[in-house]
Protein backbone atom coordinates (compact mmCIF):
# COMPACT_ATOMS: atom_id res chain seq x y z
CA UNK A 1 102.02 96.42 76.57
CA UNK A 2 98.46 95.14 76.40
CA UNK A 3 97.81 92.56 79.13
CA UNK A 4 101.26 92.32 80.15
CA UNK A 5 100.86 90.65 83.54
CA UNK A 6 104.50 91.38 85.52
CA UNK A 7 105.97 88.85 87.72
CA UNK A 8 103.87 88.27 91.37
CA UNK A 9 101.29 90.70 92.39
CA UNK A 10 101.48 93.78 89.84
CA UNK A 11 99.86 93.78 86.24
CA UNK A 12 99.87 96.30 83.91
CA UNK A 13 97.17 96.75 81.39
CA UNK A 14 95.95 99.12 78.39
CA UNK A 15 92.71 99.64 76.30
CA UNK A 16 93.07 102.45 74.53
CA UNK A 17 95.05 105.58 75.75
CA UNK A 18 94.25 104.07 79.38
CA UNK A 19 96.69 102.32 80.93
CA UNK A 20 95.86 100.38 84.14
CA UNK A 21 98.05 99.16 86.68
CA UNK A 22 96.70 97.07 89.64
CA UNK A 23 98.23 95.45 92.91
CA UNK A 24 97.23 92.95 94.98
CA UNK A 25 98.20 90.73 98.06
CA UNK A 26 96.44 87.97 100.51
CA UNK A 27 96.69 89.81 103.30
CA UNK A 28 94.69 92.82 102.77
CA UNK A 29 97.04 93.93 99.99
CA UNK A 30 99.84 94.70 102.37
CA UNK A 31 103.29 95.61 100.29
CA UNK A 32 106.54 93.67 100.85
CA UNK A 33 109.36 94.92 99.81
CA UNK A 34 109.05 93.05 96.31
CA UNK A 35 106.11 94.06 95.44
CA UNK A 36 106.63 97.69 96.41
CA UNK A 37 109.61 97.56 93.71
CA UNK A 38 107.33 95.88 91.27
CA UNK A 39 104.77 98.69 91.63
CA UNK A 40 107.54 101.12 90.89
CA UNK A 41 108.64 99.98 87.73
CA UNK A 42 105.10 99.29 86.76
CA UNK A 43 104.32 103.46 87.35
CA UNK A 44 107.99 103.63 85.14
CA UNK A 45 107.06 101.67 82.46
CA UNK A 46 103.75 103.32 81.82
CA UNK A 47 105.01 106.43 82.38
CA UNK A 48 107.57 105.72 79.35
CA UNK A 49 104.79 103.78 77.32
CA UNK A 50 103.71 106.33 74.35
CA UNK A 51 100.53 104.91 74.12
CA UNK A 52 99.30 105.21 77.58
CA UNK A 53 98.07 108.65 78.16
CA UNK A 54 96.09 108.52 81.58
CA UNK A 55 97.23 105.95 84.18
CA UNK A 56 94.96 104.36 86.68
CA UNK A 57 96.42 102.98 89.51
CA UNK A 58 94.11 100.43 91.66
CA UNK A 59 94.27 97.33 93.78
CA UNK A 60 92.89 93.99 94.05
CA UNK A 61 89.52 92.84 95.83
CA UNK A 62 86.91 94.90 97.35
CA UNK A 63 87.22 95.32 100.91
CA UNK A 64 91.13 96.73 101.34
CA UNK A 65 93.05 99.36 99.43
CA UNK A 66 96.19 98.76 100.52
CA UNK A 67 96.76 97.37 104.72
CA UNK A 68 100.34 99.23 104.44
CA UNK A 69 103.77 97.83 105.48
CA UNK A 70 104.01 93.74 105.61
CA UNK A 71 104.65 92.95 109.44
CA UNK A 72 106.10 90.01 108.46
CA UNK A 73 109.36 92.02 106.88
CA UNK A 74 109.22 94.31 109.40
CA UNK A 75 109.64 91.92 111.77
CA UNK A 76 111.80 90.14 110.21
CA UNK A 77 114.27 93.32 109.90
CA UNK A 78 117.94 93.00 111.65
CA UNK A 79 119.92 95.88 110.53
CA UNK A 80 119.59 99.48 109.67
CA UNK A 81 120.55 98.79 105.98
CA UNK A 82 117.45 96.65 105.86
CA UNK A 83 115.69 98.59 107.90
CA UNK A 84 115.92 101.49 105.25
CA UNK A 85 116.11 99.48 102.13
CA UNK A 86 112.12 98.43 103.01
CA UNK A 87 110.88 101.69 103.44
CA UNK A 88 113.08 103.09 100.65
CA UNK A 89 110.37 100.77 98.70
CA UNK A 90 107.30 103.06 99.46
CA UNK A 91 109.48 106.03 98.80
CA UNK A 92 110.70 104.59 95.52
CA UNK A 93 106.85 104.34 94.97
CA UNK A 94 106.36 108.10 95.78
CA UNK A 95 109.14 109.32 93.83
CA UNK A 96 108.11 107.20 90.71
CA UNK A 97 104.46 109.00 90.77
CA UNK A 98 106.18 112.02 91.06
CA UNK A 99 108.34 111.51 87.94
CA UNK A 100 105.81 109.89 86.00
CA UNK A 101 104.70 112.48 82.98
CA UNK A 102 101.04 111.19 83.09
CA UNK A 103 98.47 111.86 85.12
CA UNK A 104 97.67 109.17 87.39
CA UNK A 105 94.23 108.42 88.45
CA UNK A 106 93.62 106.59 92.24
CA UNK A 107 91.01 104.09 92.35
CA UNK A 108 90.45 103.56 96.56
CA UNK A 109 87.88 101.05 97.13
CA UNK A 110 88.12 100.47 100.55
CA UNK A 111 90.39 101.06 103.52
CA UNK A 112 94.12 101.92 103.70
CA UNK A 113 96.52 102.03 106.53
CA UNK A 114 100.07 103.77 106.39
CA UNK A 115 101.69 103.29 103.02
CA UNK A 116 98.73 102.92 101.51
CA UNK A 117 97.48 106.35 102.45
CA UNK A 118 100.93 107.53 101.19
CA UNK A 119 100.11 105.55 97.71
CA UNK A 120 96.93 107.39 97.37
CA UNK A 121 98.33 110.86 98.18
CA UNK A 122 100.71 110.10 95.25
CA UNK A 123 98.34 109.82 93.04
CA UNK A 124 97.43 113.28 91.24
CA UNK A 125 93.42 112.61 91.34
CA UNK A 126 92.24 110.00 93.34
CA UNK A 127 88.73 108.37 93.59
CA UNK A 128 87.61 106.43 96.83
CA UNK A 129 83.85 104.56 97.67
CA UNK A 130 82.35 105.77 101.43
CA UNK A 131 84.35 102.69 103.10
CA UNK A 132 87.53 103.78 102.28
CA UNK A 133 88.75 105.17 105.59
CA UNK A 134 91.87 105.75 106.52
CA UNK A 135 94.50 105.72 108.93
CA UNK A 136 98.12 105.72 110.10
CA UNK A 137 99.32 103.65 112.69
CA UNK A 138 102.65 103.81 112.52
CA UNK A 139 103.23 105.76 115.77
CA UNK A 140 101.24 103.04 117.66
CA UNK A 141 103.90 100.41 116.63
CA UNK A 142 107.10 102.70 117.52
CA UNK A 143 107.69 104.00 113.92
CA UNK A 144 105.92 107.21 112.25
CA UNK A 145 104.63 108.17 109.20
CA UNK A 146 108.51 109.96 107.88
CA UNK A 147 108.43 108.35 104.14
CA UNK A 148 104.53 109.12 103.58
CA UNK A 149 104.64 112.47 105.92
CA UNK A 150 105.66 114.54 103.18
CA UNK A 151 103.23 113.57 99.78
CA UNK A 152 100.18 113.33 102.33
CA UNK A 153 101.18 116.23 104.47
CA UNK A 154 101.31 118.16 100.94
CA UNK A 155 97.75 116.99 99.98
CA UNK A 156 96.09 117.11 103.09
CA UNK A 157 97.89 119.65 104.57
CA UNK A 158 100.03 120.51 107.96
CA UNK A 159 96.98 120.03 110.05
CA UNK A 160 94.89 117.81 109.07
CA UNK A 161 98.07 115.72 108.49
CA UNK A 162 99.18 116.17 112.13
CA UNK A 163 95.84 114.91 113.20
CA UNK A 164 95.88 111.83 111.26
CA UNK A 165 99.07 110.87 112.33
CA UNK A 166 99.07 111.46 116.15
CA UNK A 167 95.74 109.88 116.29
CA UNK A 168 97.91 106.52 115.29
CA UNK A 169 95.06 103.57 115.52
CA UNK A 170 92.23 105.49 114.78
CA UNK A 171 89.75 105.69 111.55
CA UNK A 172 88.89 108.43 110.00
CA UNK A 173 85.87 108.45 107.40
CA UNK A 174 86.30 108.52 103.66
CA UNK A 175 84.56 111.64 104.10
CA UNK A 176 87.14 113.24 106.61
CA UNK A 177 89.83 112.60 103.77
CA UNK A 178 87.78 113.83 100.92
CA UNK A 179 87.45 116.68 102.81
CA UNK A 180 91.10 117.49 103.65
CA UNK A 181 91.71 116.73 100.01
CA UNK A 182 93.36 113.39 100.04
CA UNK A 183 90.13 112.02 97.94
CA UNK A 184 88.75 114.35 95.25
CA UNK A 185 85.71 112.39 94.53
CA UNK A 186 83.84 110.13 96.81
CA UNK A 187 81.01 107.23 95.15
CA UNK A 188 78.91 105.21 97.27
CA UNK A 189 79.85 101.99 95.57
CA UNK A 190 82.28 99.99 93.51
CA UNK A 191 80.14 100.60 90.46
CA UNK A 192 79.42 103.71 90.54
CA UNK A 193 83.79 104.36 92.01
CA UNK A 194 84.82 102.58 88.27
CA UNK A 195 82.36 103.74 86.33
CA UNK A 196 83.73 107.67 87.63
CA UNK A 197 87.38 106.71 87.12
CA UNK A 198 86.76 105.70 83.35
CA UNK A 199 84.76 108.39 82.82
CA UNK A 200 87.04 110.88 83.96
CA UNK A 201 90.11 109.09 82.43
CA UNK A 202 88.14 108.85 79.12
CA UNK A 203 87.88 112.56 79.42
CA UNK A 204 91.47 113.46 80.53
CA UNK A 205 92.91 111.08 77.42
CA UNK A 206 91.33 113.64 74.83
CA UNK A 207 93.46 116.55 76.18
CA UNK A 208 96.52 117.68 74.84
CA UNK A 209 99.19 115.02 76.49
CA UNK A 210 101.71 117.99 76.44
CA UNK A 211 99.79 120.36 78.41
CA UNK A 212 99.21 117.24 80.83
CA UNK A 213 102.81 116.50 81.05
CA UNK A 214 103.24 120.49 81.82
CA UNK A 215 100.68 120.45 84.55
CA UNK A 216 101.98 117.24 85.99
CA UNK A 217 105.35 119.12 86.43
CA UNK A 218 103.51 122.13 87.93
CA UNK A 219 101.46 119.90 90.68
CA UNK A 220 104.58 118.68 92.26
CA UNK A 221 106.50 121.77 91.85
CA UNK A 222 108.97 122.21 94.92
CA UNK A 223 109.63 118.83 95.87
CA UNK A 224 113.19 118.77 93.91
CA UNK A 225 114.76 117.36 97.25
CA UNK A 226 112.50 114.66 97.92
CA UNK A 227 114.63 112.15 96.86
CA UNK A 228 117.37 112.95 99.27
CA UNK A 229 114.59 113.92 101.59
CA UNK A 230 112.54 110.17 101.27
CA UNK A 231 115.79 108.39 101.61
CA UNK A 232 117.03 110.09 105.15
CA UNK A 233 112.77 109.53 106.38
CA UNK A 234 113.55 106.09 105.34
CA UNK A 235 116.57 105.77 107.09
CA UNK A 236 115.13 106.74 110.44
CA UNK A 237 112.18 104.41 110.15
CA UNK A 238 114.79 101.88 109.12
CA UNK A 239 116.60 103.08 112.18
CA UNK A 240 113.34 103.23 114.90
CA UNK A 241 112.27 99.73 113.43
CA UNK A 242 114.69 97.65 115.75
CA UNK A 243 114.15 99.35 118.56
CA UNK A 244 112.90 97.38 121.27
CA UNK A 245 109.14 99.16 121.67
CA UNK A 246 108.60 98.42 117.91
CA UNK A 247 109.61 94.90 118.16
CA UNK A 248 106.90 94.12 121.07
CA UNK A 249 104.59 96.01 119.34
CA UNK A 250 105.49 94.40 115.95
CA UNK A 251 105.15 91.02 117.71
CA UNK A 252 101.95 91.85 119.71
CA UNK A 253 100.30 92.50 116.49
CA UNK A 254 101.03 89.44 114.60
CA UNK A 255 100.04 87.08 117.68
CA UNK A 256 96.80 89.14 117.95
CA UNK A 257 96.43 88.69 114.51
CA UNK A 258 97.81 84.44 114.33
């Protein structure tokens, strides 16, 4: 799988045991829905690739991690079954981390907004640089965090997580999420933010790949239902999508934003 390069925005590479897999979009590496499938069955196929020990999981540029949901698709949503099929995408991305026997390594160069915070809860170690603040503003467009709720609430924990999400709109510092535990590390530049992440997965890839297969299973120990759970969160962000306050505010944003 060296330098395979998937179809549109997702490429998975290896050198060595280290297997990378990067995403990337024009507009601030926001996720449609066909990318967000793409990125699952890139985490699959590395997962399943027995020469890929440590995953790293980044995106493209160096200004955005990942801007979230693509307004475009959400506005462009006009039933529940697509209303829940798009957000079943970041779910799909959850659960795929979660079932993936490596260790995967989060590489968060800059800022990330609503499914991209869920993304880099997901991850089981995850690096960020000092301008990768966060934030989710779903509530401020008529939706909520449901899908993420659960993999960041279970990182950051119950309070931190209730702060982040009822202060919908707002930043808070690379340092605030580091703290909370959403970033383990936190480097004060890009070069010094790769030059941790190979380090570290240089040192993870000489450990026994059973025992890290064993302590994957043991970090996400108890969420057995999230499948079933990630599919009904879906559902009623599918569902709150076409109301009427999250079409203005849908609509407000893109001709702010035109």
């Amino acid at each position: 799988m060296d330098n395979m390069l998937l179809a549109g925005d997702v490429s998975v590479s290896r050198q060595g045991p280290i297997g990378t897999i990067s995403f990337s979009h024009p507009a601030h590496n926001a996720m449609p829905g066909a990318q967000l499938k793409k990125l699952t069955e890139a985490i699959d196929e590395a997962g399943q690739d027995a020469d890929i020990q440590v995953i790293i999981l980044k995106s493209g540029g160096d200004r955005t991690f990942c801007a979230g949901a693509s307004f475009d698709e959400l506005a462009a949503i006009e039933n529940l079954d697509q209303g829940k099929a798009f957000f079943q995408g970041f779910a799909n991305v959850i659960l795929a981390c979660r079932r993936c026997p490596k260790i995967i390594l989060g590489r968060v160069q800059g800022k990330a907004v609503g499914g991209g915070v869920g993304i880099a809860a997901a991850v089981d170690y995850c690096f960020a640089t000092i301008h990768a603040a966060i934030k989710l503003s779903e509530l401020a467009v008529g939706i909520g965090p449901f899908v993420v709720g659960p993999v960041i609430e279970r990182k950051i924990g119950n309070a931190a997580f209730r702060q982040l999400a009822l202060r919908a709109g707002d930043w808070l510092s690379a340092e605030w999420a580091c703290d909370q535990g959403l970033y383990q590390e936190v480097l004060p530049n890009l070069d010094e933010l790769d030059q941790a992440v190979q380090q570290f997965a240089q040192k993870l890839a000489t450990y026994n790949p059973e025992a890290l297969a064993q302590m994957k299973k043991v970090f996400w120990q108890g969420t057995e239902t999230w499948p079933q759970l990630l599919e009904e969160r879906a559902a009623t962000s599918g569902q709150l999508v076409l109301s009427e306050f999250t079409r203005n505010a849908i609509a407000a944003f893109k001709n702010r934003n035109a």
